[in-house]
C-alpha atoms as a PDB file:
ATOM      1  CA  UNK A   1     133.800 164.829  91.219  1.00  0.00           C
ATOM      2  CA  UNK A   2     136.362 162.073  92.363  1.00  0.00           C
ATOM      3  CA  UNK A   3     135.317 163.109  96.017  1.00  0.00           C
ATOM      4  CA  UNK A   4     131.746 162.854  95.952  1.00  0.00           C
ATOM      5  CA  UNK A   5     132.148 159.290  94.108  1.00  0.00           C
ATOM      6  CA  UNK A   6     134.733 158.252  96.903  1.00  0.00           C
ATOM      7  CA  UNK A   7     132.239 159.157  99.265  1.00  0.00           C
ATOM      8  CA  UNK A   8     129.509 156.799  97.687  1.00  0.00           C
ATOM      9  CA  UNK A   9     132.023 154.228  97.589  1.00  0.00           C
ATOM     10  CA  UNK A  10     132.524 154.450 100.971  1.00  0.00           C
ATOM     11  CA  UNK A  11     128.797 154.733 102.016  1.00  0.00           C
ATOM     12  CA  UNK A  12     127.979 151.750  99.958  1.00  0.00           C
ATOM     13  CA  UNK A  13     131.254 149.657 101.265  1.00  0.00           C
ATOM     14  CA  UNK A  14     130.084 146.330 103.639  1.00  0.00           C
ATOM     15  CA  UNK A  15     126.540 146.421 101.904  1.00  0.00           C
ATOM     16  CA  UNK A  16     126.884 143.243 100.044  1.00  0.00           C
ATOM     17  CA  UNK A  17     128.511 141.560 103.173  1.00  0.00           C
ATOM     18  CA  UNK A  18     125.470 142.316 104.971  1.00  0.00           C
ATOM     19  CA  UNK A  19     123.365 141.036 102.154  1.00  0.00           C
ATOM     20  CA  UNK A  20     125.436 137.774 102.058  1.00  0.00           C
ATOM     21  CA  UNK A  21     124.692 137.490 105.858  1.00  0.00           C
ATOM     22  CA  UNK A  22     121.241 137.620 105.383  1.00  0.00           C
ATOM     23  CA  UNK A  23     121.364 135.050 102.806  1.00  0.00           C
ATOM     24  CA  UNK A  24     123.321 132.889 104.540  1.00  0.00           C
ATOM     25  CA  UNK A  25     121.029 133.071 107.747  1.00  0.00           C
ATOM     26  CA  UNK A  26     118.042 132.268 105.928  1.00  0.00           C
ATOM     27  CA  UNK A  27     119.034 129.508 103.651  1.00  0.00           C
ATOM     28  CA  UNK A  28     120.099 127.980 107.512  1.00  0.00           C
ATOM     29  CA  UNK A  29     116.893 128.580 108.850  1.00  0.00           C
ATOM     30  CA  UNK A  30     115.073 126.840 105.713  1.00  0.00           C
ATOM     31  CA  UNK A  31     118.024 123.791 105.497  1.00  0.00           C
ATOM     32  CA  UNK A  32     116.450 123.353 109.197  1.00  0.00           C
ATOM     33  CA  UNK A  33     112.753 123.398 109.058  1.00  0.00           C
ATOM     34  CA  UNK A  34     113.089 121.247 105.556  1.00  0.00           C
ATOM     35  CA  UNK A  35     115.337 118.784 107.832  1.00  0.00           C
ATOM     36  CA  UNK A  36     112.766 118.950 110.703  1.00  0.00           C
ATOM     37  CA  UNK A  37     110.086 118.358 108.735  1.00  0.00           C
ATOM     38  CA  UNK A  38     111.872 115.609 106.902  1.00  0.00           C
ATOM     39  CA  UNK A  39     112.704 113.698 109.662  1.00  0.00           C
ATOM     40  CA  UNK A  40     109.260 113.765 111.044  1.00  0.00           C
ATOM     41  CA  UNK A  41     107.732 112.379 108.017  1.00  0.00           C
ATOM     42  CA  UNK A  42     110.442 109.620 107.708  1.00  0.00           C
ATOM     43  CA  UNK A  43     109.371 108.696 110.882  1.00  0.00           C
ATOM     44  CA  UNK A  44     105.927 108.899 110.021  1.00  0.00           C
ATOM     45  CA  UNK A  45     106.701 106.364 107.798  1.00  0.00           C
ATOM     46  CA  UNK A  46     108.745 103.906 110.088  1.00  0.00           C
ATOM     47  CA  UNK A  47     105.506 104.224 112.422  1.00  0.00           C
ATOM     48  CA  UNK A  48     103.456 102.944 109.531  1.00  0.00           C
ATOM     49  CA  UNK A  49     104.800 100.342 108.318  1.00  0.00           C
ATOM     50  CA  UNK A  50     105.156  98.714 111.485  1.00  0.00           C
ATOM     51  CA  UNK A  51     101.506  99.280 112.283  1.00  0.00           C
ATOM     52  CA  UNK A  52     100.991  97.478 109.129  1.00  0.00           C
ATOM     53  CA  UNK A  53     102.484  94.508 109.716  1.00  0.00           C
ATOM     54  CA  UNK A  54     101.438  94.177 113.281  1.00  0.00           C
ATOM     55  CA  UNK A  55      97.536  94.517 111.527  1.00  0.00           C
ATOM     56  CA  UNK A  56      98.597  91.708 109.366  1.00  0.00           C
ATOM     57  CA  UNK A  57     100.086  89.580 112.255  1.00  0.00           C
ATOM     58  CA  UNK A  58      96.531  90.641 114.448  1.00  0.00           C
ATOM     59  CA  UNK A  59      94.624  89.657 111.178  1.00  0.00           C
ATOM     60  CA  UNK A  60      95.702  86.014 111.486  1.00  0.00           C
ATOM     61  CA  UNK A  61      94.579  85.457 115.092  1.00  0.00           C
ATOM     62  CA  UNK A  62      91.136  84.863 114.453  1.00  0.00           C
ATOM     63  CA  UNK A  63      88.412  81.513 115.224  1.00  0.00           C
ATOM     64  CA  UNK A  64      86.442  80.440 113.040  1.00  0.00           C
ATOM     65  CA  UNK A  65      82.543  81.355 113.707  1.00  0.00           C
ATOM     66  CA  UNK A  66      80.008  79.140 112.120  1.00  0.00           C
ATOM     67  CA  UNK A  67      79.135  75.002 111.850  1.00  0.00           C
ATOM     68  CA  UNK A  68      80.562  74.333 108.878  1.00  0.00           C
ATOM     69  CA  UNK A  69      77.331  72.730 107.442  1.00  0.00           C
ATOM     70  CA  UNK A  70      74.918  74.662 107.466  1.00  0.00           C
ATOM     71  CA  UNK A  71      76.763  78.150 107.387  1.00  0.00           C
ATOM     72  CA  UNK A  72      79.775  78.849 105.804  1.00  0.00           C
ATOM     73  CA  UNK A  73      82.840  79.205 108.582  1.00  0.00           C
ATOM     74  CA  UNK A  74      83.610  82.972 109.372  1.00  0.00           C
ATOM     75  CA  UNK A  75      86.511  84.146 110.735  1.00  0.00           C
ATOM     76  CA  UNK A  76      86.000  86.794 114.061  1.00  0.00           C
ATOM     77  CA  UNK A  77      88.144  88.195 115.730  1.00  0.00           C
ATOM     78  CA  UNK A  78      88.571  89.199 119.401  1.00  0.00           C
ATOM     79  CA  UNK A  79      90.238  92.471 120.755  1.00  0.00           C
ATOM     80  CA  UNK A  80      92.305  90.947 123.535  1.00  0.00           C
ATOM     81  CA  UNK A  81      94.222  88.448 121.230  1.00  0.00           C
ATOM     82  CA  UNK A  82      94.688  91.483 118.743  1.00  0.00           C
ATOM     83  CA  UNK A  83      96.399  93.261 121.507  1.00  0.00           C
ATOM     84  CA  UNK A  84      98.197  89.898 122.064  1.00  0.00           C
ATOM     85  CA  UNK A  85      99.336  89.418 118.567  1.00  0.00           C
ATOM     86  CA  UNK A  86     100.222  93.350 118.187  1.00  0.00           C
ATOM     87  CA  UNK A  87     102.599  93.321 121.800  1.00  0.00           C
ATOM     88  CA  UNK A  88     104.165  90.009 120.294  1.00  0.00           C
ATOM     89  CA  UNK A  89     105.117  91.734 116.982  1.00  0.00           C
ATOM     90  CA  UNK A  90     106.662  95.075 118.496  1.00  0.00           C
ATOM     91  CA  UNK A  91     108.625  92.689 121.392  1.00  0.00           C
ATOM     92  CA  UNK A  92     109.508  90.610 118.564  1.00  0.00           C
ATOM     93  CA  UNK A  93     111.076  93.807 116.768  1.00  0.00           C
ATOM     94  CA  UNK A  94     112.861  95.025 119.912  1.00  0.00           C
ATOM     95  CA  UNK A  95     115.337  97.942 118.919  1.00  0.00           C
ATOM     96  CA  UNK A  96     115.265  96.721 114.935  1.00  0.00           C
ATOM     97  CA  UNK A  97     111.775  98.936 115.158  1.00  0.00           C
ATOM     98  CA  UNK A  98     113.790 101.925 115.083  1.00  0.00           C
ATOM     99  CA  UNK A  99     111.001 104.568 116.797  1.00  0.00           C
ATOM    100  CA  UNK A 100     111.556 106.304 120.154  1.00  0.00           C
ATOM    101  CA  UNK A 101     108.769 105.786 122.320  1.00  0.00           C
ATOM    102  CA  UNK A 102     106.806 102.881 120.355  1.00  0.00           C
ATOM    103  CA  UNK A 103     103.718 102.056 122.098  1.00  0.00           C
ATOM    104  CA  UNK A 104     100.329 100.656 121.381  1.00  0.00           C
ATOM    105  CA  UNK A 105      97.353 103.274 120.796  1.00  0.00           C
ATOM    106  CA  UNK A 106      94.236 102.729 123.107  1.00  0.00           C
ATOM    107  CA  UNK A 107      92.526 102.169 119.599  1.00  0.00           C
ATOM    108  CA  UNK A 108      94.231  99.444 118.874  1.00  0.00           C
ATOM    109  CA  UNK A 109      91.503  95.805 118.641  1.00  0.00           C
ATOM    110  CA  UNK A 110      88.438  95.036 116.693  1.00  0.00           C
ATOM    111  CA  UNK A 111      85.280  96.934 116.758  1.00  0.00           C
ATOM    112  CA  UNK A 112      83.401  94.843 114.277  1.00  0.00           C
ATOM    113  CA  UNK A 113      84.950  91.279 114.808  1.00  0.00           C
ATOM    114  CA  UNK A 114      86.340  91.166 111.485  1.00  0.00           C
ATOM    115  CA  UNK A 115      89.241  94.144 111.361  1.00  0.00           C
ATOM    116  CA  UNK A 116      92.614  94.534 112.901  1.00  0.00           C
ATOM    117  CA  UNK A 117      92.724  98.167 113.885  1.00  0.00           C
ATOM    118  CA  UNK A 118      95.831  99.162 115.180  1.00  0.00           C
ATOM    119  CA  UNK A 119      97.093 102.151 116.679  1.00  0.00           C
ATOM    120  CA  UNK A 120     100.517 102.883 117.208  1.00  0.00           C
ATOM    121  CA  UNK A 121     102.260 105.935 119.021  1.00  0.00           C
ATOM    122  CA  UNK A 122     106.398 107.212 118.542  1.00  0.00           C
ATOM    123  CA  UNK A 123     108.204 110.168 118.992  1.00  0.00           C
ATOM    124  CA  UNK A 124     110.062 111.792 115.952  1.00  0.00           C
ATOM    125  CA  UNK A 125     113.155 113.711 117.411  1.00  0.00           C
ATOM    126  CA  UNK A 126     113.957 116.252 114.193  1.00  0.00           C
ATOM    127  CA  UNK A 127     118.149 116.977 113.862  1.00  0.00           C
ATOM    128  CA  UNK A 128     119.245 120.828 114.343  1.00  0.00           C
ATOM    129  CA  UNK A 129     115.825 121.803 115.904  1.00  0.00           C
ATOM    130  CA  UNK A 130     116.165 119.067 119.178  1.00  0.00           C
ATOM    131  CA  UNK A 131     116.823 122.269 121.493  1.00  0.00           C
ATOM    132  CA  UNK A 132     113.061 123.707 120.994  1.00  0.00           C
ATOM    133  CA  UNK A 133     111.526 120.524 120.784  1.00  0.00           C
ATOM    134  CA  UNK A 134     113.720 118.322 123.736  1.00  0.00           C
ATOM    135  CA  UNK A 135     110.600 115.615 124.311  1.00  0.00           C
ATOM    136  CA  UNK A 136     110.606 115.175 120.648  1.00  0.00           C
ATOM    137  CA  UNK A 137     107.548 115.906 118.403  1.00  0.00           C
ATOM    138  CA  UNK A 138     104.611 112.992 118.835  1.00  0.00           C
ATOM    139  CA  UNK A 139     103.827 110.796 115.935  1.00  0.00           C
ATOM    140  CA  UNK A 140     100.395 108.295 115.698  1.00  0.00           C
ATOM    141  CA  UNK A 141      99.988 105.952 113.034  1.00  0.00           C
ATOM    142  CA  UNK A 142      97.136 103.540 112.596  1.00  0.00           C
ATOM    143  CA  UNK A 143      96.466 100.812 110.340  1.00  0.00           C
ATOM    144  CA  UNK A 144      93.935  98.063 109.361  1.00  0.00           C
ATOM    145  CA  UNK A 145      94.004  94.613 108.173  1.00  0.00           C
ATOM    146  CA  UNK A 146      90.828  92.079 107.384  1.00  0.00           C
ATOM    147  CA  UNK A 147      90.665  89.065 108.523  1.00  0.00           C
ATOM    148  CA  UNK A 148      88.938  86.643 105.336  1.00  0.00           C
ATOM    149  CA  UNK A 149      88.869  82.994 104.105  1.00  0.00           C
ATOM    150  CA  UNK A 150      88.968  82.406 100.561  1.00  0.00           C
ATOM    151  CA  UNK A 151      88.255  78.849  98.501  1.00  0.00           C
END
């Protein structure tokens, strides 16, 4: 009886060190794609809050349409100075903006005279993951502002 048990022992010997492998492995693999995914948002984030203020800066470049006297002014807005004011915000950021690859969407201007829409393009480079994704994983963000005179 002391054999056959010896024998189990033995058979069932390095089992829990493969086990622990296996753990080990997969908590890796999920510490990873959690990072990845993470980082992607984060820059998600970064992206969007810089198209928001650039639709704020675009927001303000507006003429006023209207006499005065007979119709109330209203402001308009023109896609080419949006364009303007967005290039002068993200060259006014330089490196502070913090995104690889920041560059203005081909959406980016006014399609009704009276919103900012901006578009803005980055790449998100995710830590422990950079080997399968080397360009980086591409990030758009877009963001509106009105453009409106109050009394």
């Amino acid at each position: 009886m002391a054999s056959a048990r010896s024998r189990a022992e033995d058979r069932e010997t390095g089992q829990t060190t493969v086990l622990i492998i296996g753990f080990v492995l997969l908590t890796l693999l999920v510490t990873s794609v959690v990072a990845g995914v993470t980082a992607v948002y984060i820059e998600h984030k970064k992206l969007l809050a810089i198209a928001d203020s650039a639709a704020l800066a675009a927001a303000d470049t507006f003429d006023l349409a209207g006499d005065g006297a007979t119709t109330a002014p209203v402001p308009v807005l023109r896609s080419d100075r949006v364009n303007g004011a967005v290039r002068a915000y993200l060259d006014g950021l330089g490196p502070d903006a913090g995104v690889d690859g920041l560059a203005i969407g081909a959406g980016t201007g006014t399609a009704d005279g009276r919103t900012a829409r901006i578009e803005l393009h980055g790449v998100a480079r995710p830590p422990l993951v950079t080997f399968l994704v080397p360009d980086g994983i591409p990030v758009t963000a877009t963001a509106q502002a009105r453009a409106e005179l109050r009394q």
